[in-house]
N, C-alpha and C. Protein backbone atom coordinates (compact mmCIF):
# COMPACT_ATOMS: atom_id res chain seq x y z
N UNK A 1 0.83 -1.20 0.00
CA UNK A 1 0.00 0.00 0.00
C UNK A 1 0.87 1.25 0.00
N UNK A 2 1.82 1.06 1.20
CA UNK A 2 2.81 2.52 0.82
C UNK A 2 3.23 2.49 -0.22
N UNK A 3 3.70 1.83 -1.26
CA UNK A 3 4.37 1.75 -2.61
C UNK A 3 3.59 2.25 -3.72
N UNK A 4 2.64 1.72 -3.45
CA UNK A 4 1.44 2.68 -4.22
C UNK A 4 1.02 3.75 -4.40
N UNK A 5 1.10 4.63 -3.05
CA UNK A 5 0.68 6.08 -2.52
C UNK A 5 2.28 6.74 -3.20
N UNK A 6 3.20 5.94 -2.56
CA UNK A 6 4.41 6.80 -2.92
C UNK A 6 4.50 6.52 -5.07
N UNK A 7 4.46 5.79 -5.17
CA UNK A 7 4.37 5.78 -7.17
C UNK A 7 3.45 6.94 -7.08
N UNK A 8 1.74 6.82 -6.86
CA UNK A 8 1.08 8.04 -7.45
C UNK A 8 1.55 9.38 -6.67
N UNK A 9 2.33 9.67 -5.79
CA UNK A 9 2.95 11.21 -5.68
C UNK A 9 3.86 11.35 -6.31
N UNK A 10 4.68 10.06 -6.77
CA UNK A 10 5.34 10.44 -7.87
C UNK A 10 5.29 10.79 -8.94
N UNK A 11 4.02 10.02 -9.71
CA UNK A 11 3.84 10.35 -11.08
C UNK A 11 2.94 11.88 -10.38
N UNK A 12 2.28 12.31 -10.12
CA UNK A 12 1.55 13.77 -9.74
C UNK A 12 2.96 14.89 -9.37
N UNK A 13 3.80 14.21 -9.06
CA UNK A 13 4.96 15.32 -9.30
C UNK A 13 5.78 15.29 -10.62
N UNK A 14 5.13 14.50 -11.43
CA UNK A 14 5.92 15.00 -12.76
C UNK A 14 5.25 15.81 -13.67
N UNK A 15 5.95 16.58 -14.13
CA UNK A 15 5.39 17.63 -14.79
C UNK A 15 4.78 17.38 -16.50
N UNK A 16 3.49 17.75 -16.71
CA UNK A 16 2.89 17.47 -17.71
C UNK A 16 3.64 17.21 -19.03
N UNK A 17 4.33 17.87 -19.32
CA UNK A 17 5.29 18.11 -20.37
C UNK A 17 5.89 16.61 -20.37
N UNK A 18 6.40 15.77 -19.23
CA UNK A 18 7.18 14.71 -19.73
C UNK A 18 6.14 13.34 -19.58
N UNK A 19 4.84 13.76 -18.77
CA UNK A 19 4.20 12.79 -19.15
C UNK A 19 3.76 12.72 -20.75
N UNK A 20 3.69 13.75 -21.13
CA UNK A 20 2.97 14.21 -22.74
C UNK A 20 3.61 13.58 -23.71
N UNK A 21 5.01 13.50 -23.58
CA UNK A 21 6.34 13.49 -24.72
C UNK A 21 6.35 11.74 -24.08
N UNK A 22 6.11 10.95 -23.09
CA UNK A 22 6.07 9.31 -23.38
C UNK A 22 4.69 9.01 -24.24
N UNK A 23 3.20 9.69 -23.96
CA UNK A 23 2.43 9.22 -24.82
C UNK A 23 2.47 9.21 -26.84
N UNK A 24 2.18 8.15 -26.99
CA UNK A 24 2.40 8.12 -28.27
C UNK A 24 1.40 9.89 -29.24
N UNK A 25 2.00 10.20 -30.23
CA UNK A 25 1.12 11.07 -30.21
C UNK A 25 0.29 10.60 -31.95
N UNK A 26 -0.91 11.19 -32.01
CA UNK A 26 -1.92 10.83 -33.07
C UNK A 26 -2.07 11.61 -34.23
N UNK A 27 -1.69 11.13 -35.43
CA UNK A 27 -1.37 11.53 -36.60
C UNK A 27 -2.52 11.77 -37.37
N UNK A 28 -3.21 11.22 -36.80
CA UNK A 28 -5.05 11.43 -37.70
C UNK A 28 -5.87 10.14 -37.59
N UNK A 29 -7.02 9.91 -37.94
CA UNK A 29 -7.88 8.87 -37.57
C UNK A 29 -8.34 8.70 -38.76
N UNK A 30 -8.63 8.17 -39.75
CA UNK A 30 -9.45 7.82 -40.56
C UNK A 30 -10.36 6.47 -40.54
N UNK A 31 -12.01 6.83 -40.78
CA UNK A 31 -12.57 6.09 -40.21
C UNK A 31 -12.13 5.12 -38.93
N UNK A 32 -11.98 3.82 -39.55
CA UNK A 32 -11.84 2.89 -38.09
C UNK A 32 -10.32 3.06 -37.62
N UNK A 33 -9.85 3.58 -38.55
CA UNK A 33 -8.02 2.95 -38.72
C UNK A 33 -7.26 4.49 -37.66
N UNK A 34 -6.92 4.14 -36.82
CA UNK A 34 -5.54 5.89 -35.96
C UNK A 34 -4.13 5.56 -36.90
N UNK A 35 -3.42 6.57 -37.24
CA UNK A 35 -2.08 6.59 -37.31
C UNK A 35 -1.55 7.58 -36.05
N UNK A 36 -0.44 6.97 -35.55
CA UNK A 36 0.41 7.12 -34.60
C UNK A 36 1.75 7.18 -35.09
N UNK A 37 2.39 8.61 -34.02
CA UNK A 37 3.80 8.76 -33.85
C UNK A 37 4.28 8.74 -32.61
N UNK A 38 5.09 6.91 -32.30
CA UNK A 38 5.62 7.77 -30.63
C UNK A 38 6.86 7.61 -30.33
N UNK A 39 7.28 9.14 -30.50
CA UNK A 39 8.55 8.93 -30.24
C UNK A 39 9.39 8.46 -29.36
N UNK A 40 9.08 8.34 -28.43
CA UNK A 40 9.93 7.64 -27.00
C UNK A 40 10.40 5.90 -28.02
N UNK A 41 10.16 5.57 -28.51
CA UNK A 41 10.39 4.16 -29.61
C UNK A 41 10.86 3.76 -30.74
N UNK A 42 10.61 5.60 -31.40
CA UNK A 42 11.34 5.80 -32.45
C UNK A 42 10.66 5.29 -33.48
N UNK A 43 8.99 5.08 -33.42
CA UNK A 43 8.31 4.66 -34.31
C UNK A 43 6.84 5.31 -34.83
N UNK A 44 6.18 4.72 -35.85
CA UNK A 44 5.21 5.10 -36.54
C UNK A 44 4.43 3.84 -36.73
N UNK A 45 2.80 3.80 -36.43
CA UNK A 45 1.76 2.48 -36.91
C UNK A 45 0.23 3.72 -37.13
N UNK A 46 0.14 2.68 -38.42
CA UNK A 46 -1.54 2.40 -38.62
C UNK A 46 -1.76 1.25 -37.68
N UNK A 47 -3.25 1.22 -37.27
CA UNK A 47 -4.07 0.27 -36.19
C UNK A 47 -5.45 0.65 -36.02
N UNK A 48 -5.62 0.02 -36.48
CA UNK A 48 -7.65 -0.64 -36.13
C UNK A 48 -7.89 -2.05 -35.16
N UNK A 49 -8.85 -1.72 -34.30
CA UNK A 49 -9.91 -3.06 -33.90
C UNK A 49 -10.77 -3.43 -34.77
N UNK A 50 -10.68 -4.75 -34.14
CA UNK A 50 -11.23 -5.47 -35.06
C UNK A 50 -12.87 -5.37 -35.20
N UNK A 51 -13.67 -5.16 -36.50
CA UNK A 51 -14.95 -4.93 -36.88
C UNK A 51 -15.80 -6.10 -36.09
N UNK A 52 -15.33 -7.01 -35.84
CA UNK A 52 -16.09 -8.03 -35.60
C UNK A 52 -15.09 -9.63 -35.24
N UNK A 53 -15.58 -10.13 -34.15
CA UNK A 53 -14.92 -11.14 -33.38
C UNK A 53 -15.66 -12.75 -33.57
N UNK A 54 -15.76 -13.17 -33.74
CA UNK A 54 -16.23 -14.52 -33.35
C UNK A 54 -15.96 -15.30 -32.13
N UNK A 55 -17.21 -14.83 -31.00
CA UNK A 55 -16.95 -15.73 -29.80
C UNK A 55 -16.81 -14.50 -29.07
N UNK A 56 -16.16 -14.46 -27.66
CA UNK A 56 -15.79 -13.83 -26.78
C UNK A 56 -14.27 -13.86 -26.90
N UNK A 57 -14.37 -12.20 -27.15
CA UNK A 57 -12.42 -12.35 -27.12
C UNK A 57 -11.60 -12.44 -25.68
N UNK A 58 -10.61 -13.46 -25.23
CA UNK A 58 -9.82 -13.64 -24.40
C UNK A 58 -8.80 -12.47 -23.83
N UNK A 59 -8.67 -11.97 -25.43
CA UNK A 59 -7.54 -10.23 -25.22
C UNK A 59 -8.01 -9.39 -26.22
N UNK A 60 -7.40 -8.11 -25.93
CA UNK A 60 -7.91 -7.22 -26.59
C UNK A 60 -7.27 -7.21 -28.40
N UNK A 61 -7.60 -7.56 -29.24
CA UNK A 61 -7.18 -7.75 -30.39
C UNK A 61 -7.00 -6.40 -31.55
N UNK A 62 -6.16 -6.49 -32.06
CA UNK A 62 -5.76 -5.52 -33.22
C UNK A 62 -4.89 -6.04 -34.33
N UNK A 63 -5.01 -4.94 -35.64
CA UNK A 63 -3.89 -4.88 -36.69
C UNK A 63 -3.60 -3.82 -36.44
N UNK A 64 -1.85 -4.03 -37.32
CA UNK A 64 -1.38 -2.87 -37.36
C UNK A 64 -0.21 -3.30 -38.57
N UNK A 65 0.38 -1.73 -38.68
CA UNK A 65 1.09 -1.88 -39.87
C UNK A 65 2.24 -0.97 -39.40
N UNK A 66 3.53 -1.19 -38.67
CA UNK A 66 4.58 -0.50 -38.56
C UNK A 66 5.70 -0.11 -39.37
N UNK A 67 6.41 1.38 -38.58
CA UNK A 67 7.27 1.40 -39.23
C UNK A 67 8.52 1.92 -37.95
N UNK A 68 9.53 1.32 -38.65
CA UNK A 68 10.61 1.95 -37.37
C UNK A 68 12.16 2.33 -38.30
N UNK A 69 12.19 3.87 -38.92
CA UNK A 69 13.06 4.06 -39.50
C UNK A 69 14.45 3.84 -39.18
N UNK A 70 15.00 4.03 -37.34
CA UNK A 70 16.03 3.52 -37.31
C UNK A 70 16.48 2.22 -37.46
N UNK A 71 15.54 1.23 -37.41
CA UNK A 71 15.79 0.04 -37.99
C UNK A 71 15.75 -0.44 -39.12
N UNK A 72 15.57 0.39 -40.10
CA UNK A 72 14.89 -0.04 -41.52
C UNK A 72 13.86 -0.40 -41.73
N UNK A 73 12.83 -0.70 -41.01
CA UNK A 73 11.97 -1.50 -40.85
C UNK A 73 10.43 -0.47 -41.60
N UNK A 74 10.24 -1.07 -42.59
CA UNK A 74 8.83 -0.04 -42.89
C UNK A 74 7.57 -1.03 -43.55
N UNK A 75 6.72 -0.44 -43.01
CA UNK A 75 5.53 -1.13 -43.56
C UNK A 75 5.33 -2.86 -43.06
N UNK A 76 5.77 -2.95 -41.68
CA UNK A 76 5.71 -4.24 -41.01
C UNK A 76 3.77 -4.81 -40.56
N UNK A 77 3.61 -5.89 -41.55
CA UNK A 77 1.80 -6.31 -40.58
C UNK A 77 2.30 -6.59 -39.51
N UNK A 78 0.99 -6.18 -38.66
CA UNK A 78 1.59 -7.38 -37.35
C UNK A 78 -0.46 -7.22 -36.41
N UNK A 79 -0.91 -8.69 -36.18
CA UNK A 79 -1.47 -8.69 -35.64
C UNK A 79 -1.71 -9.41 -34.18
N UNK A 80 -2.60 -9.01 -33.29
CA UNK A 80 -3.14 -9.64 -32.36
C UNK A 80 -4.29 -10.39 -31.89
N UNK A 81 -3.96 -11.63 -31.83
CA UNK A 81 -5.89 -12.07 -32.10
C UNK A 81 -6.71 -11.74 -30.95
N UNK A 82 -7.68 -12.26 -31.05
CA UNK A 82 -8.80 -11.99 -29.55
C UNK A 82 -8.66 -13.33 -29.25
N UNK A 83 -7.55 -14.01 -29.25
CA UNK A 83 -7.54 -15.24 -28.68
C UNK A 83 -6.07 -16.33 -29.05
N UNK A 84 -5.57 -16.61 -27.76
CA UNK A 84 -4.50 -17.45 -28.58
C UNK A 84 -4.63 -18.72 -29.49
N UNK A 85 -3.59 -18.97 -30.24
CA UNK A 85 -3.96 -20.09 -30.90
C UNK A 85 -3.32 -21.27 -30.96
N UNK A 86 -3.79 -22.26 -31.32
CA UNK A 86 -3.16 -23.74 -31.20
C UNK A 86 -1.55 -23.70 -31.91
N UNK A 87 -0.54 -23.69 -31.43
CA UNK A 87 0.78 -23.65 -31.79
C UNK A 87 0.98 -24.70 -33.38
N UNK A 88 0.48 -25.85 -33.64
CA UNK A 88 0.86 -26.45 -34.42
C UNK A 88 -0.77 -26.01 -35.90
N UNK A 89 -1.41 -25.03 -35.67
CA UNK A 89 -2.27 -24.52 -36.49
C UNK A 89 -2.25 -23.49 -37.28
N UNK A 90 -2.58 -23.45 -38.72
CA UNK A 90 -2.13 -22.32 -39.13
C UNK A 90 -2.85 -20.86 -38.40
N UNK A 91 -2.26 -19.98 -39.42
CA UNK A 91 -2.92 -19.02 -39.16
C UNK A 91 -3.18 -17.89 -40.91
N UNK A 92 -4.25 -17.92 -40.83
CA UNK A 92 -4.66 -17.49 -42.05
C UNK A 92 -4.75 -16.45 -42.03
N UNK A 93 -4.77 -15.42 -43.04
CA UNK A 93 -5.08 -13.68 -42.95
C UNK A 93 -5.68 -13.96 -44.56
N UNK A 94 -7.06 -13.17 -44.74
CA UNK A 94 -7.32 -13.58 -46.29
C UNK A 94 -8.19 -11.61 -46.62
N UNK A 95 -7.28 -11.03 -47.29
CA UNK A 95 -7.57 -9.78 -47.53
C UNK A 95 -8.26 -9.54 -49.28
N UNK A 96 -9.61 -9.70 -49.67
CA UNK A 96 -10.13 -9.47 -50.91
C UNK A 96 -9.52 -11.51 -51.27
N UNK A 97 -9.24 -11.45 -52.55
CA UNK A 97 -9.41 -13.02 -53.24
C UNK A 97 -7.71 -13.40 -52.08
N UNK A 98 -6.84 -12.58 -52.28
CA UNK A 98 -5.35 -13.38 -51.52
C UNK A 98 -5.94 -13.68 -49.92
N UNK A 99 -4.58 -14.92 -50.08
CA UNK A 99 -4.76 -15.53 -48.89
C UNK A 99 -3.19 -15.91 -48.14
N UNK A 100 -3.02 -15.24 -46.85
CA UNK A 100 -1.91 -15.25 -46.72
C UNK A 100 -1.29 -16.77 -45.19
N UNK A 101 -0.38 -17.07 -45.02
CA UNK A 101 -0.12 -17.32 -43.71
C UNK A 101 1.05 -17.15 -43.19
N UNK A 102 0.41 -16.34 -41.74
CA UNK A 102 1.20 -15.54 -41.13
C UNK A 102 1.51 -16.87 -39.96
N UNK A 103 3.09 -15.92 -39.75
CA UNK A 103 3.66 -16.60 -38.84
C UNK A 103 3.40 -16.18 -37.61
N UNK A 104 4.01 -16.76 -35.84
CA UNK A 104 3.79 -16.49 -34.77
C UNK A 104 3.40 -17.31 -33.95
N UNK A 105 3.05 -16.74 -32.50
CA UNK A 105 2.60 -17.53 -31.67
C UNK A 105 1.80 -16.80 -30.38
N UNK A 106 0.73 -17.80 -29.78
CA UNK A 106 -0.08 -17.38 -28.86
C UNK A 106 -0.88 -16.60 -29.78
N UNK A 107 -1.41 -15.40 -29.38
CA UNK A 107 -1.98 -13.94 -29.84
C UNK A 107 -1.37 -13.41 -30.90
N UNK A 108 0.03 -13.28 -31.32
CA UNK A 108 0.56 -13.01 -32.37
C UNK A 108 0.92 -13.56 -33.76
N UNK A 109 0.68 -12.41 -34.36
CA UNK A 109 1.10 -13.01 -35.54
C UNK A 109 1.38 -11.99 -37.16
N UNK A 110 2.38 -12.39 -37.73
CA UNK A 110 2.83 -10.91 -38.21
C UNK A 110 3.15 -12.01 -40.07
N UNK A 111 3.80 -11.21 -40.96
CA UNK A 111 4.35 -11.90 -42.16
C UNK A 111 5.08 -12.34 -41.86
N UNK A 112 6.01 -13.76 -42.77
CA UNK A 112 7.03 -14.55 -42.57
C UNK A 112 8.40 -13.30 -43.31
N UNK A 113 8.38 -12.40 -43.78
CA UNK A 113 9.07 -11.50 -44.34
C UNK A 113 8.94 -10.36 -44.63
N UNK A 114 9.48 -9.29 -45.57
CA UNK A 114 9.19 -8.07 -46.18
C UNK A 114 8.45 -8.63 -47.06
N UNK A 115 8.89 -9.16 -48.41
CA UNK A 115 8.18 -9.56 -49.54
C UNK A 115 6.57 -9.53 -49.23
N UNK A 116 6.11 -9.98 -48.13
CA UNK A 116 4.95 -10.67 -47.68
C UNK A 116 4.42 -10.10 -46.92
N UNK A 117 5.05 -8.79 -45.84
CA UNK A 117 4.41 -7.63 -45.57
C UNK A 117 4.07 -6.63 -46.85
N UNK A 118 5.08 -6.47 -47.69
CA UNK A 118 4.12 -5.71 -48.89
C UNK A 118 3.31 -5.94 -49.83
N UNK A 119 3.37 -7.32 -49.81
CA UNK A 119 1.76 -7.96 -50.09
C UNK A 119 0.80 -7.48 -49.41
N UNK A 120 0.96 -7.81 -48.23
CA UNK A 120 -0.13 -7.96 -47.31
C UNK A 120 -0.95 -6.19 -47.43
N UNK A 121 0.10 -5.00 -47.43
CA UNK A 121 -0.12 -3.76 -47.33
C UNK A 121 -0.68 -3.14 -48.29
N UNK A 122 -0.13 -4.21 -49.97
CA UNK A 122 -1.06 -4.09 -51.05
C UNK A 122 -2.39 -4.32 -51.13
N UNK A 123 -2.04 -5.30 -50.71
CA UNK A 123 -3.95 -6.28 -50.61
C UNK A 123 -4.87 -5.12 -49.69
N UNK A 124 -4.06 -4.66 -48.60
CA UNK A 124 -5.49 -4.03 -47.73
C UNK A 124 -5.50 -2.10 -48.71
N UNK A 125 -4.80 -2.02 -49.54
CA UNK A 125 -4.96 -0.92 -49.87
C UNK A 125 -6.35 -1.05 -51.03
N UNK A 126 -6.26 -2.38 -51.66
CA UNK A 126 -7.89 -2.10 -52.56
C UNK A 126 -9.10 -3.26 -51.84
N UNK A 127 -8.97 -4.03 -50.87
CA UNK A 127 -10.02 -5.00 -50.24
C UNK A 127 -10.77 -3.72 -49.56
N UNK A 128 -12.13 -3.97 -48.88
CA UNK A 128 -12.80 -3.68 -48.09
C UNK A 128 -12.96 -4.18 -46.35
N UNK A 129 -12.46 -5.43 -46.75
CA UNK A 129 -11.81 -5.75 -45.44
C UNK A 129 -10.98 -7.14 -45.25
N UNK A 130 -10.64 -7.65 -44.12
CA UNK A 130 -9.49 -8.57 -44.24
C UNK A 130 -9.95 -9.35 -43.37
N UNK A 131 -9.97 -10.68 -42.87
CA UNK A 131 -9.86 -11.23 -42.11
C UNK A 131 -8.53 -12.53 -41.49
N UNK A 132 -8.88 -12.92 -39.87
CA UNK A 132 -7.72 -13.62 -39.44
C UNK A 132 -8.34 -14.40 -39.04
N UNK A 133 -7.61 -15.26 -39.47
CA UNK A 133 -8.57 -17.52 -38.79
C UNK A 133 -7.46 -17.96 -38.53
N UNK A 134 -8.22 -18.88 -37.30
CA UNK A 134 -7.13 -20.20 -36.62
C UNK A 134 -8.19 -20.80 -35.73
N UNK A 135 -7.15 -21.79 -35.10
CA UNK A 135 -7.80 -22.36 -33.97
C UNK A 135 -7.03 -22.39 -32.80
N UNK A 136 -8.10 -22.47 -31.75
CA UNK A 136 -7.59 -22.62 -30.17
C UNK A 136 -6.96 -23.73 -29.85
N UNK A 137 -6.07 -23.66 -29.25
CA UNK A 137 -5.53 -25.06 -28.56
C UNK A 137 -6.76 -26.03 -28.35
N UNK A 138 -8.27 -25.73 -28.02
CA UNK A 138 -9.21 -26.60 -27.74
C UNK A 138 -10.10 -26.86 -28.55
N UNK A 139 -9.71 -26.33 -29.98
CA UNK A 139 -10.45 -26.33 -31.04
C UNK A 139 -11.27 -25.45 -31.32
N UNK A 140 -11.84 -24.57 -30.63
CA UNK A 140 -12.44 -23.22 -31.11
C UNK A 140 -11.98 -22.52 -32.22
N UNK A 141 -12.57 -21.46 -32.78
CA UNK A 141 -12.61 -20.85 -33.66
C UNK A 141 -11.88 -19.69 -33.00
N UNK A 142 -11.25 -18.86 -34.23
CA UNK A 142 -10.50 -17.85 -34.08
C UNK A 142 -10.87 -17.14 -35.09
N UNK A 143 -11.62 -16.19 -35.31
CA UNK A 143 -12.13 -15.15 -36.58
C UNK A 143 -12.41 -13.81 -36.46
N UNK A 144 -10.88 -13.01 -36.36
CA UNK A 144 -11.14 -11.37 -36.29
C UNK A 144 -11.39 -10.98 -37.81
N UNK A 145 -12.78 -9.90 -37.81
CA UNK A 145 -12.64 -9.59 -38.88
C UNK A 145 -12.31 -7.94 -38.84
N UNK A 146 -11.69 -7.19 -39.76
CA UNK A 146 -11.31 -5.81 -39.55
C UNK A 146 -11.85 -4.76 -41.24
N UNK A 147 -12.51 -3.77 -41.26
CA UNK A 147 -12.95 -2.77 -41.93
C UNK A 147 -11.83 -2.45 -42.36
N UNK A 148 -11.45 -2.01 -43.61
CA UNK A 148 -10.25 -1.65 -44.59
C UNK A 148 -10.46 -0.30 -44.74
N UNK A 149 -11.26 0.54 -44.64
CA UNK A 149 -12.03 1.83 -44.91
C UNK A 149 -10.99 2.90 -44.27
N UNK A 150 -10.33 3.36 -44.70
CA UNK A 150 -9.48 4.65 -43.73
C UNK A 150 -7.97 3.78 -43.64
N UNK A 151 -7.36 2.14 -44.13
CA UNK A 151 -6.12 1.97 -43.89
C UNK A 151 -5.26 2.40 -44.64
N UNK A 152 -5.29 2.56 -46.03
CA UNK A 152 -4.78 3.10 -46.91
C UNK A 152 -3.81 4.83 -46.27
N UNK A 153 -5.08 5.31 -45.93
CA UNK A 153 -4.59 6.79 -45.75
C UNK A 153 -3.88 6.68 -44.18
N UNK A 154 -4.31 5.65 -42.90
CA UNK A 154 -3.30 5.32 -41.91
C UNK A 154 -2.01 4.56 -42.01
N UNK A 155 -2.15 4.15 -43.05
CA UNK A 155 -0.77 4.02 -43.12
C UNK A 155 0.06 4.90 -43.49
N UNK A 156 0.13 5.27 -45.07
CA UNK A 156 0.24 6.39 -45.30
C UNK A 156 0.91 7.82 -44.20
N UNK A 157 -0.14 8.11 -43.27
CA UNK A 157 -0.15 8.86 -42.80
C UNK A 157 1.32 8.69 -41.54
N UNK A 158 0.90 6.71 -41.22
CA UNK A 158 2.39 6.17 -40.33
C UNK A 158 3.59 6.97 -40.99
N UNK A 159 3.60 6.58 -42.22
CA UNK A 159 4.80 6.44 -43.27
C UNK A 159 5.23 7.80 -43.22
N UNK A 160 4.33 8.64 -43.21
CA UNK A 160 4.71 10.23 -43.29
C UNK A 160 5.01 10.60 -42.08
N UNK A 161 4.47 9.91 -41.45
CA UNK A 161 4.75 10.66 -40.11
C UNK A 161 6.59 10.43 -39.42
N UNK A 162 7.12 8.72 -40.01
CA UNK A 162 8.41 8.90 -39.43
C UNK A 162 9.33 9.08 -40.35
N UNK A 163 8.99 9.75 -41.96
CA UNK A 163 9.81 10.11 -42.46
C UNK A 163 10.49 11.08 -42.01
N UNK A 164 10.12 11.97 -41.32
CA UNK A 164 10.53 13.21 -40.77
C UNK A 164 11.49 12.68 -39.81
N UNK A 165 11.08 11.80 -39.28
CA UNK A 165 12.30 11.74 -38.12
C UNK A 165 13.24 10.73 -38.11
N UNK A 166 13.60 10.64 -39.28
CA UNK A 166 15.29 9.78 -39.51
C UNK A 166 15.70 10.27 -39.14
């Protein structure tokens, strides 16, 4: 209990300004999709929730599409399901007619490469929406589905946002 009282007089003695500069800051929203810049990480993402779940989600689920210029790293998928999944099961992502499978584990799951993240970034730039399947370790279903409407311009907007700060 004292550890507690003493953390929150601590954070109430820091001054707004440096709580401000750890939150990520927001590049614009289009429809479902936020683009984000946070610098404390040195990075940039598009990210939407998911339109629709199948079942009760276990965690809170999302896509996203990163970028992290000091690493080279641009235009990375990477998702989270509303549920972990059976380790030896695929995991499907199927955006308009393509159909992809992503690698990972538990809740995660991202492309096996670049090649296959800019697929993936192609595909959601003309689909309407995308979805992610698997199964549970207990055989359940795993089916986030996500609105494409506004990713185009969040990404985009990622991309612009950490060009500036190479």
């Amino acid at each position: 209990m004292r550890r507690w009282s003493l953390s929150l007089m601590m954070l109430a003695a820091m001054p707004a300004a440096a709580l401000a500069a750890a939150a990520p800051t927001a590049l614009g929203i289009f429809d479902g999709w936020g683009a984000f810049r946070d610098a404390a990480r040195a990075r940039c993402y598009a990210i939407a929730a998911p339109s629709a779940t199948v079942g009760p989600p276990q965690v809170k689920a999302y896509a996203s599409v990163g970028y992290w210029p000091k690493s080279r790293i641009r235009g990375q998928f990477y998702v989270r399901l509303s549920k972990p999944r059976a380790a030896e099961r695929d995991l499907r992502l199927t955006i308009g007619s393509r159909r992809f499978i992503l690698t990972g584990q538990g809740v995660h799951g991202w492309a096996s490469d670049a090649r296959m993240d800019a697929a993936i970034v192609a595909a959601m730039r003309s689909a309407p929406s995308m979805s992610v399947e698997g199964r549970t370790a207990t055989g359940g279903a795993i089916a986030d589905t996500y609105r494409l409407r506004g990713a185009a311009t969040a990404i985009d907007a990622a991309a612009l946002g950490c060009a500036r700060s190479k």
